[in-house]
C-alpha atoms as a PDB file:
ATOM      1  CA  UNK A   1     -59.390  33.709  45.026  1.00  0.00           C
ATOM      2  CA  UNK A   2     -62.174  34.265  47.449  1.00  0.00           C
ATOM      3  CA  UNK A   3     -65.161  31.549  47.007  1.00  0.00           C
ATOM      4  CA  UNK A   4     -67.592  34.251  46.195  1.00  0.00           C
ATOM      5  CA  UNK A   5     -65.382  35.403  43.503  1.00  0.00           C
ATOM      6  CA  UNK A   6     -65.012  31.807  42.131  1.00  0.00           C
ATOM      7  CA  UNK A   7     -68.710  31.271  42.600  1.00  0.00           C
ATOM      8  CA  UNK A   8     -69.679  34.256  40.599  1.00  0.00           C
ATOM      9  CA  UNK A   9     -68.047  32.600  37.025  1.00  0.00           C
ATOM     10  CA  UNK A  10     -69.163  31.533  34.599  1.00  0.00           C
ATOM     11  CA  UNK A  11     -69.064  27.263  34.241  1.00  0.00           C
ATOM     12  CA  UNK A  12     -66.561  27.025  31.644  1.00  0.00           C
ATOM     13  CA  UNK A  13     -64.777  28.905  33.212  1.00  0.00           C
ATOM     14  CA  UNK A  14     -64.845  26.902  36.648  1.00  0.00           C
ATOM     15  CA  UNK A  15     -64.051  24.194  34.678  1.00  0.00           C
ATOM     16  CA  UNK A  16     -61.044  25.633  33.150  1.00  0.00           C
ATOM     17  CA  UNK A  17     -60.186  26.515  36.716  1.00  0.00           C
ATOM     18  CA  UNK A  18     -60.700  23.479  38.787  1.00  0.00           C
ATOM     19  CA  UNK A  19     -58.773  21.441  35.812  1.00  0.00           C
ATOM     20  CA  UNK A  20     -55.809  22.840  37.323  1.00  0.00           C
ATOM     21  CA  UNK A  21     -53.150  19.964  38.681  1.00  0.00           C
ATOM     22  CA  UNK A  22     -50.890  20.868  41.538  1.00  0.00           C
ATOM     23  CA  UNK A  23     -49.115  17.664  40.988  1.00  0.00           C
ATOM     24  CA  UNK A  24     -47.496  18.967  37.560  1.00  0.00           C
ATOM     25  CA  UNK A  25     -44.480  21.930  36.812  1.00  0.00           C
ATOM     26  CA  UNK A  26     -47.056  25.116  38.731  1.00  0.00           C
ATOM     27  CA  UNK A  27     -45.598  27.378  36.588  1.00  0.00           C
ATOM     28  CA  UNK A  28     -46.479  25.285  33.086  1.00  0.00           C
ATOM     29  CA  UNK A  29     -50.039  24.992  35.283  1.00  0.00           C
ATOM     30  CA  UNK A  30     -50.650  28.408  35.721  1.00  0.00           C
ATOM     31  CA  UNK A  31     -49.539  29.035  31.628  1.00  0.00           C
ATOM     32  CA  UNK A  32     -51.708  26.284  30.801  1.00  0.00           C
ATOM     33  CA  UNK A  33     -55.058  27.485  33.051  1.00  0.00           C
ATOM     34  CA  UNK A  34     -53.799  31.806  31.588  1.00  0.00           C
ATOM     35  CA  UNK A  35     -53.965  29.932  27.863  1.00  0.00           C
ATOM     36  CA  UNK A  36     -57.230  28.115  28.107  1.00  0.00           C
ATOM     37  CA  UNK A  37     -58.911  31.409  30.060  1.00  0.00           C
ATOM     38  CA  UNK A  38     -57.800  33.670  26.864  1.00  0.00           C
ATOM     39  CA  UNK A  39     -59.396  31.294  24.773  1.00  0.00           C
ATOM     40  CA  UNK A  40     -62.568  31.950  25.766  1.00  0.00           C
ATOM     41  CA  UNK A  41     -62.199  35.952  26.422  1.00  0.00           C
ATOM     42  CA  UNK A  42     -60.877  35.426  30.287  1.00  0.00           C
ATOM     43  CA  UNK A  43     -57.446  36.792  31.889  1.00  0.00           C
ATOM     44  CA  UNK A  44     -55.959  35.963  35.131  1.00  0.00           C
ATOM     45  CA  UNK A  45     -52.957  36.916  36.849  1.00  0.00           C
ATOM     46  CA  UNK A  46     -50.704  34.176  38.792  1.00  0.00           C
ATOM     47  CA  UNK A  47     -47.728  34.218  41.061  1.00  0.00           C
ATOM     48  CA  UNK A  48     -44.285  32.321  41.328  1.00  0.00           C
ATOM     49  CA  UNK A  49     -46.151  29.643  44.002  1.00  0.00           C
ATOM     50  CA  UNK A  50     -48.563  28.813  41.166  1.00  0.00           C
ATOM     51  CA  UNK A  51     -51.825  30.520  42.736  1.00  0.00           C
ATOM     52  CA  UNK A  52     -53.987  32.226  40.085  1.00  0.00           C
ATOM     53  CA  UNK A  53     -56.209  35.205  40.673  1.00  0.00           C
ATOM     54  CA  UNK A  54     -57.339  38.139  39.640  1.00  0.00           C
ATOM     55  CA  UNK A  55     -59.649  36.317  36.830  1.00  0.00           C
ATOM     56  CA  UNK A  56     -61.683  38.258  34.427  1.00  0.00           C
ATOM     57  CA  UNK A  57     -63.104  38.852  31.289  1.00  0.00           C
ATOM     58  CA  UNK A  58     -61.084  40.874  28.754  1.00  0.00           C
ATOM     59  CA  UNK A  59     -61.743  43.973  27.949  1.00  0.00           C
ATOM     60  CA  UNK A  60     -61.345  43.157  23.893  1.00  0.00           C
ATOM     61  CA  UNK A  61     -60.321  46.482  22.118  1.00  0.00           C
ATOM     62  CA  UNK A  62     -62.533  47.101  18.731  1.00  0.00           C
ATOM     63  CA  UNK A  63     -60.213  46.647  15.531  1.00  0.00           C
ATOM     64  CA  UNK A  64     -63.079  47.965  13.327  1.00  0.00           C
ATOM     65  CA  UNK A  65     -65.927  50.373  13.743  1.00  0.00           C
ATOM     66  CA  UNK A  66     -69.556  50.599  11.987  1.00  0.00           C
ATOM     67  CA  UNK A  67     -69.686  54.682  10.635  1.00  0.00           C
ATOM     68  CA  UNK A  68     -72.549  56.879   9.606  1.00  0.00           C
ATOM     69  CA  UNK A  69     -71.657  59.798   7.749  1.00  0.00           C
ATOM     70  CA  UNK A  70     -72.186  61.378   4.260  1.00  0.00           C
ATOM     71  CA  UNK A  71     -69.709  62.475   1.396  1.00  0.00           C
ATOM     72  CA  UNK A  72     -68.476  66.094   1.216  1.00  0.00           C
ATOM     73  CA  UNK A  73     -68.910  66.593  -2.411  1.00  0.00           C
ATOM     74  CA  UNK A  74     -72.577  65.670  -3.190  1.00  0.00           C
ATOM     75  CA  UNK A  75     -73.707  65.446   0.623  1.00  0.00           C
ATOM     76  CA  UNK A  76     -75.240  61.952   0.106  1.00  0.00           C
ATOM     77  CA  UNK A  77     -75.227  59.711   3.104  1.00  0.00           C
ATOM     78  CA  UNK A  78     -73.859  56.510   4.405  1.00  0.00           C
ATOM     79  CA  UNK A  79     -74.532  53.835   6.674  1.00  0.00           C
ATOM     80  CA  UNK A  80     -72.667  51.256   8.697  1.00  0.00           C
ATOM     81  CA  UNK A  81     -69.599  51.724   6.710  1.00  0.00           C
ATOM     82  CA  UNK A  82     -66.889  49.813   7.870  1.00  0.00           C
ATOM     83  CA  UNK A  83     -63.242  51.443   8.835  1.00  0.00           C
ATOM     84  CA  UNK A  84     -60.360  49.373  10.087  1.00  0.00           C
ATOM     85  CA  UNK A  85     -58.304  50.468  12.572  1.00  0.00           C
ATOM     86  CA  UNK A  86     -55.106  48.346  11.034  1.00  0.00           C
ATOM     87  CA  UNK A  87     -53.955  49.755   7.568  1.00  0.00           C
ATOM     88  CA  UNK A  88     -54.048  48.292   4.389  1.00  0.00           C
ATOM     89  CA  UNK A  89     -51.425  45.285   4.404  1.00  0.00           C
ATOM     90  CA  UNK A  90     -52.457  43.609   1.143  1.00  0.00           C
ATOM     91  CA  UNK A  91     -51.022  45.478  -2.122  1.00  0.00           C
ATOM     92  CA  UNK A  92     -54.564  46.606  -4.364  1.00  0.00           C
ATOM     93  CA  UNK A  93     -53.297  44.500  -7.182  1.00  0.00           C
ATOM     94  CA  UNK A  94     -53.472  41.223  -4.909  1.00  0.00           C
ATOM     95  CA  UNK A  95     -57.325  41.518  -3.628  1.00  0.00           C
ATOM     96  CA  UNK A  96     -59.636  39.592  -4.555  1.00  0.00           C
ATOM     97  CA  UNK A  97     -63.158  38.676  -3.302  1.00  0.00           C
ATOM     98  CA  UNK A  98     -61.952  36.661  -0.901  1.00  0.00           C
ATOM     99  CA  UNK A  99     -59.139  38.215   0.771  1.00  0.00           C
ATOM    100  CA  UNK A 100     -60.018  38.983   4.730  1.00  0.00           C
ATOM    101  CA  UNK A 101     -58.365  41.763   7.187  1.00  0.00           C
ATOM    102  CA  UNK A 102     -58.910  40.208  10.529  1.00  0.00           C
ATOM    103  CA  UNK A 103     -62.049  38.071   9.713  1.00  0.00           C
ATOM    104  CA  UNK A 104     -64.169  40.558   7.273  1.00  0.00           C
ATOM    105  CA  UNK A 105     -64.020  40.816   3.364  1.00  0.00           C
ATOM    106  CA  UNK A 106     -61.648  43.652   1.963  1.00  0.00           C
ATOM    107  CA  UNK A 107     -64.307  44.379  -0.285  1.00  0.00           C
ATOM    108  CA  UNK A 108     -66.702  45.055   2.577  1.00  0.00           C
ATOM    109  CA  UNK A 109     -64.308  47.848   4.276  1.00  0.00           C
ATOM    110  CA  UNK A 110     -64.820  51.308   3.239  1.00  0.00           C
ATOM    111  CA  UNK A 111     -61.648  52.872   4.983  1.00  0.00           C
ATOM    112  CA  UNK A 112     -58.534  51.434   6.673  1.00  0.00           C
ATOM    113  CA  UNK A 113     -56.073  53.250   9.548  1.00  0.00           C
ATOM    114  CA  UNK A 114     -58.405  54.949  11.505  1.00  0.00           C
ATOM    115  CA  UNK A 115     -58.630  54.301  15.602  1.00  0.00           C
ATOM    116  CA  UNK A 116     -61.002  55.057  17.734  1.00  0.00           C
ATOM    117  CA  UNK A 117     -59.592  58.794  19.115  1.00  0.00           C
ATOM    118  CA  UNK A 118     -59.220  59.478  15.303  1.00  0.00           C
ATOM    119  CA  UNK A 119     -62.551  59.176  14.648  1.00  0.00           C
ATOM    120  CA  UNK A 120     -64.094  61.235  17.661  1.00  0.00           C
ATOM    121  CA  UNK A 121     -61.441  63.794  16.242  1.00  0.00           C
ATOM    122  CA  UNK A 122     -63.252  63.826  13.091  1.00  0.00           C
ATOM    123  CA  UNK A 123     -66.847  63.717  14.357  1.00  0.00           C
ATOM    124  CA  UNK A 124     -65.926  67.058  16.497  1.00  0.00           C
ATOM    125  CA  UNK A 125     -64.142  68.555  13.385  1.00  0.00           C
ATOM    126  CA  UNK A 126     -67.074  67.466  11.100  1.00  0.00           C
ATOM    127  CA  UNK A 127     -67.133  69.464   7.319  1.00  0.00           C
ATOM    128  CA  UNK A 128     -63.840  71.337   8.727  1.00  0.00           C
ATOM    129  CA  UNK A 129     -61.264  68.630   8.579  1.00  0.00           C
ATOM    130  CA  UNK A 130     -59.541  68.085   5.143  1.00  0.00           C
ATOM    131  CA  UNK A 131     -58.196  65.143   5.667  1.00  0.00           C
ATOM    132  CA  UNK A 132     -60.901  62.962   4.069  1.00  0.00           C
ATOM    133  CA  UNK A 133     -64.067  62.744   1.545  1.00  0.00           C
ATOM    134  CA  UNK A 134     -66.249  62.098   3.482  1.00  0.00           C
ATOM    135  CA  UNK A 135     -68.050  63.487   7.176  1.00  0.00           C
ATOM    136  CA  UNK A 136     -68.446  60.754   9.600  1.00  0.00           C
ATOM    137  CA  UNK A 137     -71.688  61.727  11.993  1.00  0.00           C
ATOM    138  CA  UNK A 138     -71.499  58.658  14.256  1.00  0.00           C
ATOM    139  CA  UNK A 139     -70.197  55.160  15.124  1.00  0.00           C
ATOM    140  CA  UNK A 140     -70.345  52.295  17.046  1.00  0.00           C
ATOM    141  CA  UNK A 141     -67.638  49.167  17.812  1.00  0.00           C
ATOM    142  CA  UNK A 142     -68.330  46.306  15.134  1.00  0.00           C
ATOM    143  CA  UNK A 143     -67.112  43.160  16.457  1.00  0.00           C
ATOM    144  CA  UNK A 144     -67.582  40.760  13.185  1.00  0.00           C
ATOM    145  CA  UNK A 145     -66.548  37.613  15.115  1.00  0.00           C
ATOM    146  CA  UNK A 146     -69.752  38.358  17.121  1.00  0.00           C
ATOM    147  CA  UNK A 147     -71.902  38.768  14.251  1.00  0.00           C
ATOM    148  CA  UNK A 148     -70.823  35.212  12.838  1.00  0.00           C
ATOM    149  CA  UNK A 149     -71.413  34.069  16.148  1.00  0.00           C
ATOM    150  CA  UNK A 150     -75.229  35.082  16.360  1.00  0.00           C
ATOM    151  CA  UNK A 151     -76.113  33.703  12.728  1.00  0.00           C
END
């Protein structure tokens, strides 16, 4: 890694970096150093003579999405809904108020199974596509680990 690239971190992850210890197993090292980065949202590549580089943030993919739209039938609108990309694992009889999908209430997810080119499909396709109840207008990535983070 060039010194420029190192400089231009962030601390923790220097620190996860210059913790490295090329007295120990280099491979175990390099797993150890690729572990700690992912923990804190980082990636890095290494080789088989235990150098690392190639160290960046991940590019984290959203598993739910915020959606504006309105329902076919009586046209009335809706905001921020929230549609998981993952379907439904948990049977209906076995929610409750507290079961979670990845972090956020059942209860608080409108719509499960739908990715990201899915929805842009639907946007375009608007009041056309039969698929569904409902129009969705817009959306945005909803991260809810970030929310809980900024409370």
């Amino acid at each position: 890694m060039e010194p420029q690239e190192y400089e231009a971190l962030p601390q923790e992850v220097k620190n996860i970096l210059d913790s490295y210890d090329d007295n120990e197993d280099l491979y175990k090292e390099c797993v150890r150093i690729e572990t700690q980065l992912a923990g804190i949202g980082y990636q890095c590549d290494y080789d088989l003579s235990g150098t690392i580089y190639d160290v960046k943030a991940m590019i984290k993919k959203a598993k739910f999405f915020n959606v504006n739209g309105y329902w076919k039938d009586d046209k009335m609108s809706f905001r921020n809904a929230i549609i998981s990309v993952d379907p439904q694992e948990v049977a209906a009889e076995n929610i409750s108020d507290t079961t979670q999908v990845n972090g956020v209430n059942d209860e608080d997810i409108s719509f499960y199974g739908l990715d990201e080119s899915e929805i842009k499909r639907l946007i375009e396709e608007g009041a056309e596509n039969d698929q569904l109840d409902f129009v969705i207008t817009s959306y945005e990535p909803y991260f809810p680990e970030l929310k809980t983070q900024k409370s």
